[in-house]
N, C-alpha and C. Protein backbone atom coordinates (compact mmCIF):
# COMPACT_ATOMS: atom_id res chain seq x y z
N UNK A 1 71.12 189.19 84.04
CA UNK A 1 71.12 187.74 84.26
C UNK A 1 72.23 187.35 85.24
N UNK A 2 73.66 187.75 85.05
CA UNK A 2 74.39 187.66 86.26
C UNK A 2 74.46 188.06 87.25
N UNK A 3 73.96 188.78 87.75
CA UNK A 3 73.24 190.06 89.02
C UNK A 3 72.84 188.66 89.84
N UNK A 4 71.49 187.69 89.43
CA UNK A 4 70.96 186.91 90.09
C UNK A 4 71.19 185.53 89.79
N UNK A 5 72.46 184.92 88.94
CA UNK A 5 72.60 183.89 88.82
C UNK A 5 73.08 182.94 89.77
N UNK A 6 73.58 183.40 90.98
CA UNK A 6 74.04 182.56 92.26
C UNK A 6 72.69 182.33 92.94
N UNK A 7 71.86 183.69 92.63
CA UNK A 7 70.93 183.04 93.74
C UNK A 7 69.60 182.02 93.21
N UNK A 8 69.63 182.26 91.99
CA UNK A 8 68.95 181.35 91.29
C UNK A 8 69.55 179.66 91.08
N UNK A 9 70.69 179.40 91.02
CA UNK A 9 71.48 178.06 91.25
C UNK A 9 71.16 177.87 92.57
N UNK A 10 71.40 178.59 93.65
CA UNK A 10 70.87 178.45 95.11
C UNK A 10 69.34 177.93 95.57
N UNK A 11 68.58 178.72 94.99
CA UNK A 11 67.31 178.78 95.17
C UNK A 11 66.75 177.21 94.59
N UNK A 12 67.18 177.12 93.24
CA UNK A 12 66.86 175.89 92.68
C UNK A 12 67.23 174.41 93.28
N UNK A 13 68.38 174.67 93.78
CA UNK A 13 69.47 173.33 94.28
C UNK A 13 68.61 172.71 95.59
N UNK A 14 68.19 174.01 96.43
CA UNK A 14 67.60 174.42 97.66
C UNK A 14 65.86 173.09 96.91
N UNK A 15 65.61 173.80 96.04
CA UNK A 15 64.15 173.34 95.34
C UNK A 15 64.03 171.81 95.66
N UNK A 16 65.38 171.10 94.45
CA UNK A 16 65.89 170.23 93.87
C UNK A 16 65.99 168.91 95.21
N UNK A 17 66.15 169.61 96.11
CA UNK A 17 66.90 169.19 97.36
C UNK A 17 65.51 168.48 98.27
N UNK A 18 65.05 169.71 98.49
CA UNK A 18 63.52 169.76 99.05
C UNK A 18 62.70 168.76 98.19
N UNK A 19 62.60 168.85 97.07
CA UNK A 19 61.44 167.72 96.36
C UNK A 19 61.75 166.03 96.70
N UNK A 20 63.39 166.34 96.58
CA UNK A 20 63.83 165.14 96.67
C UNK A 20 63.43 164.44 98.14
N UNK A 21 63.48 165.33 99.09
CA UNK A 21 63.20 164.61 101.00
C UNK A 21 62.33 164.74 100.56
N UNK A 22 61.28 165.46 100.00
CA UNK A 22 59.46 165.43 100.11
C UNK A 22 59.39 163.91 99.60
N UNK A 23 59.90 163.63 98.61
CA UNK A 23 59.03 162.88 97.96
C UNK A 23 59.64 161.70 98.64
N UNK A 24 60.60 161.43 99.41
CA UNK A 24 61.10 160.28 99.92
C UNK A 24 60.70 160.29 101.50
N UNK A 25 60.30 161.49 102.41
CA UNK A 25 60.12 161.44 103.69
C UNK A 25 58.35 161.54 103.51
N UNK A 26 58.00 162.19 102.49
CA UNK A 26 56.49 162.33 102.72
C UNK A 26 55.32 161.32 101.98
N UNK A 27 56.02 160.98 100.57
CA UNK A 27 55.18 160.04 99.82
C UNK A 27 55.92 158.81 99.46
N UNK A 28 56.98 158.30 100.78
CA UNK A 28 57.43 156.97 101.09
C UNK A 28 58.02 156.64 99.30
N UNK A 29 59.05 157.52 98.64
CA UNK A 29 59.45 157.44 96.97
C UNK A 29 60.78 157.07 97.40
N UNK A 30 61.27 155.95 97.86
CA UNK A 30 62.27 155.64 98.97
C UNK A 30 63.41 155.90 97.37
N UNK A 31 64.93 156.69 97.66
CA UNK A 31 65.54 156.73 96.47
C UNK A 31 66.55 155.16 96.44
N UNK A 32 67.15 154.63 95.30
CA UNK A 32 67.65 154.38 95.02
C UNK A 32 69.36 154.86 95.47
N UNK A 33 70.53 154.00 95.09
CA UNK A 33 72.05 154.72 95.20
C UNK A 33 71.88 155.73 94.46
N UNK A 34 71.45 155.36 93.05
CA UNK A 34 71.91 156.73 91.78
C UNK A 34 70.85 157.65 92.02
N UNK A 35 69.77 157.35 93.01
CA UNK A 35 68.52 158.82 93.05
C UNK A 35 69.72 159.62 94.42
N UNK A 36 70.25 158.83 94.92
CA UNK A 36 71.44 159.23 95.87
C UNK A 36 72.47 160.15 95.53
N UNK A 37 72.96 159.62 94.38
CA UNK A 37 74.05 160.45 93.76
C UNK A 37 74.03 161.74 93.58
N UNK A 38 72.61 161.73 92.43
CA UNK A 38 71.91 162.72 92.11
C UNK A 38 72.29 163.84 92.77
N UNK A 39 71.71 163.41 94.28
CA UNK A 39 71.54 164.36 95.05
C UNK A 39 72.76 165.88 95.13
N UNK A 40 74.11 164.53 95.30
CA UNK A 40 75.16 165.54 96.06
C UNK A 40 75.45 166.46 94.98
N UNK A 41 75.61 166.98 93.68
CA UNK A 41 76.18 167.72 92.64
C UNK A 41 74.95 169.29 93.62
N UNK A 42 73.17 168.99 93.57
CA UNK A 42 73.21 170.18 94.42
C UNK A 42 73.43 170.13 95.42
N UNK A 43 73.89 169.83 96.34
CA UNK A 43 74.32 170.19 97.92
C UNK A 43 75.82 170.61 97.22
N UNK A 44 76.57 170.51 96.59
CA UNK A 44 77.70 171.19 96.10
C UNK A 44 77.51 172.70 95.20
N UNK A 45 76.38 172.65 94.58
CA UNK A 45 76.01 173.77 94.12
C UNK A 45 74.85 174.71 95.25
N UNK A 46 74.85 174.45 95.85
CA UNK A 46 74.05 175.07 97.21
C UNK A 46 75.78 175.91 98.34
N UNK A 47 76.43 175.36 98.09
CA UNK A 47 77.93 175.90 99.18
C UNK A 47 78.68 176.28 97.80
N UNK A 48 79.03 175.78 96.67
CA UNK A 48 79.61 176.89 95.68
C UNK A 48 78.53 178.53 95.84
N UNK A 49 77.24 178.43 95.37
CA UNK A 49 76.68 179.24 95.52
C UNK A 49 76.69 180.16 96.67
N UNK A 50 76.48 179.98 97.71
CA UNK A 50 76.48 180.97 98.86
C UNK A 50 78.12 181.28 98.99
N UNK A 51 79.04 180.58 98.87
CA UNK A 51 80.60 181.00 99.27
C UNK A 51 80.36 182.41 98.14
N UNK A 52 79.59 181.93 96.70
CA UNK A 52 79.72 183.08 95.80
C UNK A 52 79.24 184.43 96.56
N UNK A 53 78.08 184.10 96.91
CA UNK A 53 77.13 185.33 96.90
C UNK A 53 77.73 185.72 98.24
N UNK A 54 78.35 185.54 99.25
CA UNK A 54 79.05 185.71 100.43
C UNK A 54 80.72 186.60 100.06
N UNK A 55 81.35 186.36 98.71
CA UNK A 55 82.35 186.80 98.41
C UNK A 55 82.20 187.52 97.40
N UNK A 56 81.15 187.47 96.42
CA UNK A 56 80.79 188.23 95.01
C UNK A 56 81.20 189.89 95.23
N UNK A 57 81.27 190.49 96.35
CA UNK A 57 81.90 191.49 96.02
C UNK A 57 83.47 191.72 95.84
N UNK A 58 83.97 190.25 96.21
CA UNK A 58 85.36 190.51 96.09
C UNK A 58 86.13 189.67 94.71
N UNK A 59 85.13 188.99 94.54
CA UNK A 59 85.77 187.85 93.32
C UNK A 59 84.89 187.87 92.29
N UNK A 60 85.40 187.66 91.02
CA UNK A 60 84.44 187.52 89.91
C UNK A 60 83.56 185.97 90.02
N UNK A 61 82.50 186.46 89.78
CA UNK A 61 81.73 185.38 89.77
C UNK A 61 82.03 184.30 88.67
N UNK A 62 82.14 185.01 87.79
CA UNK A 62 82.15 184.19 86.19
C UNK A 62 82.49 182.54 86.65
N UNK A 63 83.79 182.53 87.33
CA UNK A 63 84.39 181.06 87.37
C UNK A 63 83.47 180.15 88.41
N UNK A 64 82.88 180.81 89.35
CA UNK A 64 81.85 180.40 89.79
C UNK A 64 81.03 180.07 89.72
N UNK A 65 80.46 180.45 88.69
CA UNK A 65 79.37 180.28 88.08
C UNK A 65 79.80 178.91 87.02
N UNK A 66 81.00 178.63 86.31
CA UNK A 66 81.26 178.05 86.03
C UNK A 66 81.13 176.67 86.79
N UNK A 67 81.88 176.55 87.60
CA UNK A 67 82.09 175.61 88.71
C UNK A 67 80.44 174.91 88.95
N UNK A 68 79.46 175.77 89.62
CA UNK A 68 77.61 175.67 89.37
C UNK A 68 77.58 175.04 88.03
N UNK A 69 77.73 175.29 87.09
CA UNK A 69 77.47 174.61 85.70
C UNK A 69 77.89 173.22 85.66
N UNK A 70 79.36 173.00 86.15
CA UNK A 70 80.04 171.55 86.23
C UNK A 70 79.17 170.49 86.75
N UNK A 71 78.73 171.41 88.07
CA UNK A 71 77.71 170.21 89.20
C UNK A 71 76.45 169.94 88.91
N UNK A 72 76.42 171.21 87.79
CA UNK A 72 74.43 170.75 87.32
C UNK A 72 74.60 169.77 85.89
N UNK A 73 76.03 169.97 85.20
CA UNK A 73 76.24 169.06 84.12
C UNK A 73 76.77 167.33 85.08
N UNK A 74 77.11 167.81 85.90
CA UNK A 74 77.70 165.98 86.70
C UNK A 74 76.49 165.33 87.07
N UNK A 75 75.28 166.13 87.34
CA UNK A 75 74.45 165.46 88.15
C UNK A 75 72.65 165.34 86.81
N UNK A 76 73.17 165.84 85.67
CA UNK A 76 72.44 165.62 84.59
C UNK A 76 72.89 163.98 84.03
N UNK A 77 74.15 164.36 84.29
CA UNK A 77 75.22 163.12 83.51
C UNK A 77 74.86 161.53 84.70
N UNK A 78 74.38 161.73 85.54
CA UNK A 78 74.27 160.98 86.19
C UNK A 78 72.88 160.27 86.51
N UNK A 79 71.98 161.00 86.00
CA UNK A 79 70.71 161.02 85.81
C UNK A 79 70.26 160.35 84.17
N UNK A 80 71.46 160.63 83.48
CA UNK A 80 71.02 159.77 82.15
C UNK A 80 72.05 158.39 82.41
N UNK A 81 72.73 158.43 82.86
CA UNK A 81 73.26 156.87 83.52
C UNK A 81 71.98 156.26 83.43
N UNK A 82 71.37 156.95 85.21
CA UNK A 82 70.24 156.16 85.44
C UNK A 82 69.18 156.04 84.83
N UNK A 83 68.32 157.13 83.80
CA UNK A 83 67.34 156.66 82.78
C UNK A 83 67.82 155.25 81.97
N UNK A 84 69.47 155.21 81.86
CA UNK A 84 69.56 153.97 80.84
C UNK A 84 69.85 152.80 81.53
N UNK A 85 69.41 153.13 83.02
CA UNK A 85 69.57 151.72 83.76
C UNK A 85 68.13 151.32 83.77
N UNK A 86 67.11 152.31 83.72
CA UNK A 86 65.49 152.17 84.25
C UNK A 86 65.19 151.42 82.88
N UNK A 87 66.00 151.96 81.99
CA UNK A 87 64.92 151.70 80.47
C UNK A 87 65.82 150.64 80.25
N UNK A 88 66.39 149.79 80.82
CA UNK A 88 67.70 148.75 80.33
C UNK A 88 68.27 148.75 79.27
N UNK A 89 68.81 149.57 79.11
CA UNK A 89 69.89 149.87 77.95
C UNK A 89 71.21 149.58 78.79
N UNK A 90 71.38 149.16 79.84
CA UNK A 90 72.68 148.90 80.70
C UNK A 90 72.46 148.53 81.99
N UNK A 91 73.26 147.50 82.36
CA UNK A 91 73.07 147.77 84.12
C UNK A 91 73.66 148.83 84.83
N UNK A 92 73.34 148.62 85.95
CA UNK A 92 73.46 149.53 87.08
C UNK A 92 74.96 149.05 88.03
N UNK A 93 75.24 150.04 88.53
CA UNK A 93 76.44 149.93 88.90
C UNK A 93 76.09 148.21 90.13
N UNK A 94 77.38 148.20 90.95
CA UNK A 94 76.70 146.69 92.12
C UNK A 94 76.09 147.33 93.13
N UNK A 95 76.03 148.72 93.79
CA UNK A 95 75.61 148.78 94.52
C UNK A 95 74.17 148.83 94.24
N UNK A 96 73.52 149.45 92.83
CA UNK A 96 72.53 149.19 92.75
C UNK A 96 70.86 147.94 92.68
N UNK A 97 71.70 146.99 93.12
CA UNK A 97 71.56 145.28 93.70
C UNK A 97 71.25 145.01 95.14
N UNK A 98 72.18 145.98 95.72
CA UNK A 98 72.51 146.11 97.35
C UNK A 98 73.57 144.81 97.41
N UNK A 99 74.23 145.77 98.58
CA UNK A 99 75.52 145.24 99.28
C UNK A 99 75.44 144.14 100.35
N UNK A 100 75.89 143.12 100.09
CA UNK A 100 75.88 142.06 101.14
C UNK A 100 76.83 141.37 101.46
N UNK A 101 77.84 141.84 100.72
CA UNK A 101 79.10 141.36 101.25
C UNK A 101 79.78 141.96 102.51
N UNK A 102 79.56 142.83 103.35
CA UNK A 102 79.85 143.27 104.43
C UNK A 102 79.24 142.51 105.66
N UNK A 103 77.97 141.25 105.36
CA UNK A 103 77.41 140.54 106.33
C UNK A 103 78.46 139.25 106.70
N UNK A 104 78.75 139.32 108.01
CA UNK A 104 79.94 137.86 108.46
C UNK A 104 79.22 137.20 108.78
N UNK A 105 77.36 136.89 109.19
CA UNK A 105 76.66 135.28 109.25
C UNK A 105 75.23 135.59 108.32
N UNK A 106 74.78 134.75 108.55
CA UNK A 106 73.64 134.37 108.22
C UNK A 106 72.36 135.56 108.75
N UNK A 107 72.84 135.75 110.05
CA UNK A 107 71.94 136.37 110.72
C UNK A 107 72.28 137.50 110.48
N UNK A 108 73.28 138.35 110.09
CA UNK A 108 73.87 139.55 110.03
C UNK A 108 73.15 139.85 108.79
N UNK A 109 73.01 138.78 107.76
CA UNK A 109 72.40 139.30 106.19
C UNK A 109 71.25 139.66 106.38
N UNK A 110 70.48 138.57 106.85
CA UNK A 110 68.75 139.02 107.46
C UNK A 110 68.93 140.54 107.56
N UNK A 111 69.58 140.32 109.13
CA UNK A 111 69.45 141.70 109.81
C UNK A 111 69.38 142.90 108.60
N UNK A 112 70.56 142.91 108.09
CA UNK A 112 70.73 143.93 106.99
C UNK A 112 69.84 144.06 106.27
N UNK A 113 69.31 143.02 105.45
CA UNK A 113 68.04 143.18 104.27
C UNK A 113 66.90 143.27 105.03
N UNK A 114 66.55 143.27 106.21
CA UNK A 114 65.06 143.29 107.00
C UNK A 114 64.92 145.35 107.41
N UNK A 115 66.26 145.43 107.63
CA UNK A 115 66.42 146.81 108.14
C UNK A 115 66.43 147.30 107.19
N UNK A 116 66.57 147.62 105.60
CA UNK A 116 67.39 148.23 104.51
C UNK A 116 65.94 148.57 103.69
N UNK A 117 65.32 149.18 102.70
CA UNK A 117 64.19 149.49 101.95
C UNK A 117 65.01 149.05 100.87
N UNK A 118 64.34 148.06 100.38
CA UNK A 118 64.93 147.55 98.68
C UNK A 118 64.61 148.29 97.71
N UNK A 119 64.92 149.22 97.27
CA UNK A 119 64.74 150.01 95.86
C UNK A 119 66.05 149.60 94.94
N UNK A 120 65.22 149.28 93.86
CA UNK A 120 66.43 148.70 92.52
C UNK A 120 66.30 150.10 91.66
N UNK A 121 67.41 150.26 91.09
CA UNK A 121 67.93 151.16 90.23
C UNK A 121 67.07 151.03 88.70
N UNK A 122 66.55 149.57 88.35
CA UNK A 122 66.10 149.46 87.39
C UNK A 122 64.76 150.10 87.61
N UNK A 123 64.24 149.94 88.58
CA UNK A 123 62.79 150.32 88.06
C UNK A 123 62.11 151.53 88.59
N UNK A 124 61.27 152.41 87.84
CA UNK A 124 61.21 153.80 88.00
C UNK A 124 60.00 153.68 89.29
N UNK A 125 59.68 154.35 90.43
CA UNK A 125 59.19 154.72 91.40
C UNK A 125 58.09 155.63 91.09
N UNK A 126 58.43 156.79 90.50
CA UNK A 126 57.33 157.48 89.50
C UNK A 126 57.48 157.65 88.77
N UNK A 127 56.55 158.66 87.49
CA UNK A 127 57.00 159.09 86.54
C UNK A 127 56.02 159.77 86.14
N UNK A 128 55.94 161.12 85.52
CA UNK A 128 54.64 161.79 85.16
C UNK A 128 54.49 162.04 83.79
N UNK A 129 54.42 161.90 82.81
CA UNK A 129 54.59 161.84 81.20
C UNK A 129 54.98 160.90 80.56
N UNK A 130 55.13 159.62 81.31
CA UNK A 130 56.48 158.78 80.89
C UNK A 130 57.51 159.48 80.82
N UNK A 131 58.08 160.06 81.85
CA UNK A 131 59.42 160.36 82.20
C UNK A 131 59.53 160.46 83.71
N UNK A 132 60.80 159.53 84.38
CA UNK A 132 61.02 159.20 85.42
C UNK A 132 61.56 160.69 86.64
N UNK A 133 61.17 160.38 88.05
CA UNK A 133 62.27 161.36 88.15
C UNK A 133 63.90 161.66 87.92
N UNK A 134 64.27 160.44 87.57
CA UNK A 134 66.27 160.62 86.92
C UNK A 134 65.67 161.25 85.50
N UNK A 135 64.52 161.50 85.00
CA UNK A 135 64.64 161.46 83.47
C UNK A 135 64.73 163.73 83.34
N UNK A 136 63.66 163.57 84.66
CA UNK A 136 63.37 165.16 84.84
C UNK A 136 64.60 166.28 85.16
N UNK A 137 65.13 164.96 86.18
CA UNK A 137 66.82 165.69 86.35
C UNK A 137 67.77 165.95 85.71
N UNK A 138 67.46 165.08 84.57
CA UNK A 138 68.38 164.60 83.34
C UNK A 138 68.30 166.50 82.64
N UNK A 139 66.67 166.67 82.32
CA UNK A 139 66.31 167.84 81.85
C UNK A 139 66.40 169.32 82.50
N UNK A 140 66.25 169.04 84.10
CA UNK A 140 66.49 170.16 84.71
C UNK A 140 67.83 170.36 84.93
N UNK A 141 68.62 169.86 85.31
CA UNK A 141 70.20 169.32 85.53
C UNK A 141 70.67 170.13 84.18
N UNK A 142 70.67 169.74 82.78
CA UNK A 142 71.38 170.57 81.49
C UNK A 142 70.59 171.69 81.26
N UNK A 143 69.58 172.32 81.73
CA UNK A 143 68.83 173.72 81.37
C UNK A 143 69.25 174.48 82.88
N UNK A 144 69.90 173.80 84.23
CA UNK A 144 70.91 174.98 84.73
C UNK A 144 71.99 174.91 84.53
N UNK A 145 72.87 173.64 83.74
CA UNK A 145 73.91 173.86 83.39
C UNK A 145 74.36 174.97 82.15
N UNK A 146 73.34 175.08 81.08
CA UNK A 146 73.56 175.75 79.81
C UNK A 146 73.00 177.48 81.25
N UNK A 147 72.01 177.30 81.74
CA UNK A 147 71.79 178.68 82.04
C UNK A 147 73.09 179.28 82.73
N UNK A 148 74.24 178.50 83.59
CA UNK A 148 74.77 178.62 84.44
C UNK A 148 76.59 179.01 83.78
N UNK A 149 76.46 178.41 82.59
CA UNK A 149 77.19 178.76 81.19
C UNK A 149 77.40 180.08 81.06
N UNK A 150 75.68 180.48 80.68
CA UNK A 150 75.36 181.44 79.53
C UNK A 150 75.58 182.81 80.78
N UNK A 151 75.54 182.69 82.13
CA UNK A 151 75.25 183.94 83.46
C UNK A 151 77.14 183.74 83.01
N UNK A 152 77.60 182.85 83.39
CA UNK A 152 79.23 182.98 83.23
C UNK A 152 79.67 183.59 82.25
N UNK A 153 79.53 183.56 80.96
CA UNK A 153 79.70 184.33 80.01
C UNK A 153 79.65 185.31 79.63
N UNK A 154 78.42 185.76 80.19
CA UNK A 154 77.73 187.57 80.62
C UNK A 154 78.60 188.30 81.67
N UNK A 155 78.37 187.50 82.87
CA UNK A 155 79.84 188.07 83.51
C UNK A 155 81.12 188.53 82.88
N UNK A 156 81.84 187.35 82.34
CA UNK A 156 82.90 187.96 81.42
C UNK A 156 82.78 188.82 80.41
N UNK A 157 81.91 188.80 79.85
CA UNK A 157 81.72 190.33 79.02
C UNK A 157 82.13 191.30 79.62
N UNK A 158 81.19 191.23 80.76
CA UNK A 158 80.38 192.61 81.58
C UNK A 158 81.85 193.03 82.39
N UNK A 159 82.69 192.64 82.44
CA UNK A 159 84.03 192.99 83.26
C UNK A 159 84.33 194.64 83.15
């Protein structure tokens, strides 16, 4: 299991990454700030990963692998934020409203909101089971964090 656990955090993040432009460049699923957020924990576990698998013969992975676990638990954690903004159990941070305090006239606000795709944080875009995509991330996000755990742990055994 630790043999291929960088490249499997890689491969997935890589996945994670890709669905996310598909579904926003190809089936117009324009994201939200927090479908935003989401994002960066894998593009951080995409460059933890390869620095690993680029140095794994010189450094123990274990803490690495650790580190992969943090970003798939930050970006789970961030994904149940946003399920409890969709299902209103809370609001959403302000940016999730959109920003308009950076406009100095009248015409500058237009401009901004005419140019900008309004997606609110509250309301889900898709969902296939009744579960949103923040809800799927929520689930995929803690099943590579526990996997990304459990490869770290094996490592340290295996020393």
């Amino acid at each position: 299991m630790t043999k291929n656990a960088l490249w499997v955090a890689l491969l997935v993040s890589i996945g994670a990454l890709g669905t996310a432009f598909i579904a926003q460049y190809v089936f117009d699923l324009w994201p939200c700030v927090l479908c935003l957020y989401q994002r960066w924990p894998y593009a951080v576990v995409i460059v933890i990963s390869l620095a690993g698998i680029a140095l794994r013969k010189r450094v123990e992975i274990g803490p690495i692998l650790l580190l992969c676990a943090v970003a798939f638990a930050i970006t789970a954690a961030i994904g149940g934020y946003h399920v409890g903004v969709e299902q209103g159990w809370w609001e959403g941070t302000a940016e999730c409203v959109g920003d308009t305090a950076k406009a100095s006239s009248l015409q500058d606000l237009k401009a901004k909101i005419m140019s900008t795709p309004i997606v609110r944080c509250d309301e889900v875009a898709w969902s296939l089971f009744g579960i949103s995509m923040a809800g799927y991330n929520v689930i995929f996000g803690a099943v590579l964090a526990v996997f990304s755990v459990f490869a770290a742990l094996s490592s340290f055994r295996n020393r």
